[in-house]
Protein backbone atom coordinates (compact mmCIF):
# COMPACT_ATOMS: atom_id res chain seq x y z
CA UNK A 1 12.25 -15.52 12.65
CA UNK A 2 16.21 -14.81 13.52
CA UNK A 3 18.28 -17.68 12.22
CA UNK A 4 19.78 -18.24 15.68
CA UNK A 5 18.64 -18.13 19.40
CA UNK A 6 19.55 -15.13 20.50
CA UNK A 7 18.39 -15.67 24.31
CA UNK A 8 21.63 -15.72 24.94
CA UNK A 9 24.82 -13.40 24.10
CA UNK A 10 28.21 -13.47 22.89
CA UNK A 11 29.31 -13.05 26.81
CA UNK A 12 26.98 -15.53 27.78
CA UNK A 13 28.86 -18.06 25.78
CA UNK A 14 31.92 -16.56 26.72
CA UNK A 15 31.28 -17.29 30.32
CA UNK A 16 30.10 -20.61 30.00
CA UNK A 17 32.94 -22.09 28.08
CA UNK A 18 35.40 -20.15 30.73
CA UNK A 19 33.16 -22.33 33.40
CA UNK A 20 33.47 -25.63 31.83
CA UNK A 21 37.60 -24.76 30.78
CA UNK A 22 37.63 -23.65 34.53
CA UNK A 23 36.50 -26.92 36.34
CA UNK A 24 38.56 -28.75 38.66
CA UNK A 25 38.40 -31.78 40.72
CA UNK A 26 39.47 -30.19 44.16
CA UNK A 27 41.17 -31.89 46.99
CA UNK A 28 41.98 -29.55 48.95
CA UNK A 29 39.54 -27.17 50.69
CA UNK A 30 39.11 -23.99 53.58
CA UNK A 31 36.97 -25.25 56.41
CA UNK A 32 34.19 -22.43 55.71
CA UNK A 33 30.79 -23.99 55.62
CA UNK A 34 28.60 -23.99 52.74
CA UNK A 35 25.25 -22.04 53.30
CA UNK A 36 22.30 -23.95 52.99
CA UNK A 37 20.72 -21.61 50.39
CA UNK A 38 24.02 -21.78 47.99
CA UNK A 39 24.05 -26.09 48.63
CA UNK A 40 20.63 -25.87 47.12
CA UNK A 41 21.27 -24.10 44.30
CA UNK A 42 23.82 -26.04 43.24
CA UNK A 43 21.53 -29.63 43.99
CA UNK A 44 18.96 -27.34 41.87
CA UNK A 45 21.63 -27.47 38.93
CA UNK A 46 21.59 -31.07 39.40
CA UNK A 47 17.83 -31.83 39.52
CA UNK A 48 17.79 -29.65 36.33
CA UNK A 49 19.67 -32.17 34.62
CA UNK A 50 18.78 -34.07 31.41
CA UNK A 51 17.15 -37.73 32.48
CA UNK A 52 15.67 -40.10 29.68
CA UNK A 53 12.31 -40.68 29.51
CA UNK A 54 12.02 -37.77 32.29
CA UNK A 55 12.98 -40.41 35.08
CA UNK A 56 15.37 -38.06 37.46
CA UNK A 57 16.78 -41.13 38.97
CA UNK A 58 18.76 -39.10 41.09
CA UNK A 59 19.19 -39.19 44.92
CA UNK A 60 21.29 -37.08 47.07
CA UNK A 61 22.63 -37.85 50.69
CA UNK A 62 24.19 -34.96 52.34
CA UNK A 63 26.73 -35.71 54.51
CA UNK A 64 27.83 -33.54 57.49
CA UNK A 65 28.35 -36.17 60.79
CA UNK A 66 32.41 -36.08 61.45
CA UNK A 67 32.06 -39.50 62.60
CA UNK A 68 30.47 -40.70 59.48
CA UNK A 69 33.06 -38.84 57.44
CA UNK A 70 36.05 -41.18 59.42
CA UNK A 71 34.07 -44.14 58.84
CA UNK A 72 34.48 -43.15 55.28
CA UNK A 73 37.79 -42.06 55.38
CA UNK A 74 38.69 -45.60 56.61
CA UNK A 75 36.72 -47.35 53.41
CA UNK A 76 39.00 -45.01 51.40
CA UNK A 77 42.13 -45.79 53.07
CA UNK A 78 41.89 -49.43 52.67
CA UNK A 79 40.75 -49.17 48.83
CA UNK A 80 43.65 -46.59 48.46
CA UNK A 81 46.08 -49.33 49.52
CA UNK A 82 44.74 -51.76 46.58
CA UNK A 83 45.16 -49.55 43.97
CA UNK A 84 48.75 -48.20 45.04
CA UNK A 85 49.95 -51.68 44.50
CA UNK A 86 49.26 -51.62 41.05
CA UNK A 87 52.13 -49.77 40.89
CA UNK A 88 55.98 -49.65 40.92
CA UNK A 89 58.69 -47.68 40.97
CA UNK A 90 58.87 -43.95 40.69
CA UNK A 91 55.18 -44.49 39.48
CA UNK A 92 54.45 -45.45 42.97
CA UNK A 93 55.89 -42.86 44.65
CA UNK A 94 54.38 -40.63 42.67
CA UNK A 95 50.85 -42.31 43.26
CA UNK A 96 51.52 -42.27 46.50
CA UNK A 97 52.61 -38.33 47.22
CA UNK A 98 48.88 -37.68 45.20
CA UNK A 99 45.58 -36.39 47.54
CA UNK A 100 42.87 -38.52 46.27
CA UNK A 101 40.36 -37.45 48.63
CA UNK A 102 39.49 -34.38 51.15
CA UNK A 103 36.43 -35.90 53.03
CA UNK A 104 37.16 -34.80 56.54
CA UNK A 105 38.67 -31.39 55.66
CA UNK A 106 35.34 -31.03 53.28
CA UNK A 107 32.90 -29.45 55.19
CA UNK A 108 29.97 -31.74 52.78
CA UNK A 109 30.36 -34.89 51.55
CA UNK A 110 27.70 -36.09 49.05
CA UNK A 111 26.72 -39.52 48.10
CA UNK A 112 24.91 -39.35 44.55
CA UNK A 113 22.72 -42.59 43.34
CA UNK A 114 20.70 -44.06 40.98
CA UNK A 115 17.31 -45.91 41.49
CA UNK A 116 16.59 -48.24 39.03
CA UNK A 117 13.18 -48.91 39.55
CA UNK A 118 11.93 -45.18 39.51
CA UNK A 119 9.32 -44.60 36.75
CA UNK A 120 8.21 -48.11 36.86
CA UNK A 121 9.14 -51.37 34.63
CA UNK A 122 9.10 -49.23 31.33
CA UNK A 123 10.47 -45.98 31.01
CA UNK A 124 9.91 -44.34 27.82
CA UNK A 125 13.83 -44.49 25.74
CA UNK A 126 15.43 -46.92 27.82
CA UNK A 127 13.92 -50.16 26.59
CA UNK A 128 16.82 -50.79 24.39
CA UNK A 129 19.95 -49.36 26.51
CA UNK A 130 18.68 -49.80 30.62
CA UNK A 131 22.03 -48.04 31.73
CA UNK A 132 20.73 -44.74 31.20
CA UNK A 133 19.04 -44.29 34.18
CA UNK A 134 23.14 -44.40 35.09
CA UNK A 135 23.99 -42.04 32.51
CA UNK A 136 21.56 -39.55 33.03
CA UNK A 137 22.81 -39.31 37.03
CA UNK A 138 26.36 -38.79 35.65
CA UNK A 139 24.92 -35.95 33.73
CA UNK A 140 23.78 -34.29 37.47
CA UNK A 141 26.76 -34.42 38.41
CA UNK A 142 28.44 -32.58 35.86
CA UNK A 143 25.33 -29.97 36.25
CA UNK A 144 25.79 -30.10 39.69
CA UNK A 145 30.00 -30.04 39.07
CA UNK A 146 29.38 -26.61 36.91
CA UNK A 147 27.04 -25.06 39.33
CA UNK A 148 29.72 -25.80 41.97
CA UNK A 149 32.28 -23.54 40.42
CA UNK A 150 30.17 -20.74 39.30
CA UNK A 151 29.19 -20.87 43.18
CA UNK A 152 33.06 -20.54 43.88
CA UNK A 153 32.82 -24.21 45.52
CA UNK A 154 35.15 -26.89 44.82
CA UNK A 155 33.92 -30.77 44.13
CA UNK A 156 36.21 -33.77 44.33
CA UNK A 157 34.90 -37.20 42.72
CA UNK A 158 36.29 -39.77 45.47
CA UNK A 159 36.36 -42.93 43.37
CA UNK A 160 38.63 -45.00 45.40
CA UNK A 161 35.93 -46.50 47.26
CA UNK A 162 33.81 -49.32 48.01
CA UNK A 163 30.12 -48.95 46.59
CA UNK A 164 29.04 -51.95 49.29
CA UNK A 165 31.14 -50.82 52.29
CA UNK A 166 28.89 -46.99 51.39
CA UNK A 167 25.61 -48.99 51.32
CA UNK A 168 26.23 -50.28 54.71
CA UNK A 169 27.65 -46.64 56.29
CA UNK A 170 25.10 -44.89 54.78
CA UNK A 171 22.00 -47.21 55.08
CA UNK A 172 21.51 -47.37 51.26
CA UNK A 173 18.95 -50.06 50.04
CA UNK A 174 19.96 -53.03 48.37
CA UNK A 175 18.11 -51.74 44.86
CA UNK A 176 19.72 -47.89 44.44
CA UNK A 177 23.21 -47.81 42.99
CA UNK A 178 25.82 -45.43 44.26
CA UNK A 179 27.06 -43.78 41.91
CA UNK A 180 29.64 -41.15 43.08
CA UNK A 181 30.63 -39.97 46.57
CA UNK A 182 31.85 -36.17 46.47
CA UNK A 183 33.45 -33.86 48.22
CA UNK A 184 32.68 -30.00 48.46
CA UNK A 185 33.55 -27.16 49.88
CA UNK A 186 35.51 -24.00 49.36
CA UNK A 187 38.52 -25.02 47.65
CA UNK A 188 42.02 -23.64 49.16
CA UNK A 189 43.24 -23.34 45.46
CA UNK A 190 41.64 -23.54 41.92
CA UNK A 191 44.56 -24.53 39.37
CA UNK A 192 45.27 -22.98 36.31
CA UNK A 193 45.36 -27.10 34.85
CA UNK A 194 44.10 -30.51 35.94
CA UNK A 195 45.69 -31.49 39.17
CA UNK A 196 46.92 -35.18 37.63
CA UNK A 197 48.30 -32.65 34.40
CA UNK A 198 50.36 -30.21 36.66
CA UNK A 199 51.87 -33.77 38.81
CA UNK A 200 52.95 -34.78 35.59
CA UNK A 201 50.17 -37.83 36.07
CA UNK A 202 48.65 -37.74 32.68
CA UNK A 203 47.66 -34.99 30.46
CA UNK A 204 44.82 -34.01 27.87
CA UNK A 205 44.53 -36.02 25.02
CA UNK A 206 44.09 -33.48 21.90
CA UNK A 207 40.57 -33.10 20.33
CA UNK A 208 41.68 -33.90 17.00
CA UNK A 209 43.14 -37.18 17.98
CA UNK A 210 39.59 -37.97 19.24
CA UNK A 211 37.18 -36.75 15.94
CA UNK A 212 36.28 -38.92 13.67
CA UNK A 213 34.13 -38.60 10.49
CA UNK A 214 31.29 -40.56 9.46
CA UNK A 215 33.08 -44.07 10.70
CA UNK A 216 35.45 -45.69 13.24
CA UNK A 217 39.21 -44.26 12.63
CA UNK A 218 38.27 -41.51 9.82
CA UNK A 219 39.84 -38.70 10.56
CA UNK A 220 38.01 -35.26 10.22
CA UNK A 221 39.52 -32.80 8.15
């Protein structure tokens, strides 16, 4: 027996760590629609995704409706005014001169949740920590996030909105938990670095600030 899996080869890896390096969160996207049969291969990517005790807690609401896009437009805007006055200063301007969102221009919108109750009372592995039903959506997502950009189709994370003000647009029960509203579509631009990195906004922390070894604050070699 080989010492390694070779199922997959040295350009295999190559490619999927080019992916991953090559992910952005878009904002700005080209008004061509998204065919139904490339939409569900990316949701397949999603569905695909790790889920403890095998509980997929995942739903997805596709969102075309213009109107229901403004009515979400409108959450954002008023959420988008909170959070800018957390700020001051140049800091502020700059906040301000950022695109947060693309939900009209995005020809889909997708609201991603959690149900907590599927799999009944007891799901096998989350007896001790119940927030990975959560967990496991947010690893859809990135599936989903990856599949996106082999596809050539941008995804923006809109989190400047309110989780209750989406239950009531979109109808949501009182029991599933939203967990991310996205944008997709083809994006206008993919950049070369992080949108927030190129605005001067933040920028990557290094790896080796972040790896420890064997305990809190032990730096690896």
């Amino acid at each position: 027996m080989p010492p390694h899996d070779e199922e997959f080869s040295p350009a295999d890896r190559d490619v999927f760590y080019r992916v991953i390096e090559r992910r952005r969160d878009v904002r700005a996207f080209r008004p061509d629609k998204v065919s139904p049969e490339i939409l569900y291969r990316i949701l397949g990517a999603a569905h695909h995704a790790p889920s403890v005790g095998l509980m997929q807690p995942w739903n997805f609401i596709v969102i075309e409706d213009a109107g229901t896009k403004a009515r979400i437009k409108q959450i954002f805007v008023q959420e988008n005014e909170k959070a800018a006055a957390n700020y001051s200063g140049p800091r502020a301007e700059l906040y301000r001169s950022l695109k947060l969102e693309g939900i009209e221009e995005a020809p889909i919108n997708l609201c991603v949740t959690a149900d907590r109750t599927r799999s009944g009372p007891h799901v096998l592995g989350r007896n001790t920590i119940v927030d990975t039903d959560l967990y496991s959506t947010c690893c859809a997502i990135e599936n989903l996030w990856l599949a996106a950009r082999v596809e050539g189709i941008g995804v923006g994370w809109v989190s400047i909105l309110s989780p209750e003000a989406l239950r009531e647009v979109l109808s949501i029960p009182e029991h599933i938990v939203v967990v991310a509203y996205l944008c997709l579509g083809y994006a206008q631009e993919f950049f070369d670095e992080p949108e927030l990195q190129r605005r001067h906004w933040a920028s990557r922390i290094p790896l080796d600030q972040l790896v420890y070894r064997d305990r809190w604050g032990q730096r690896a070699p």
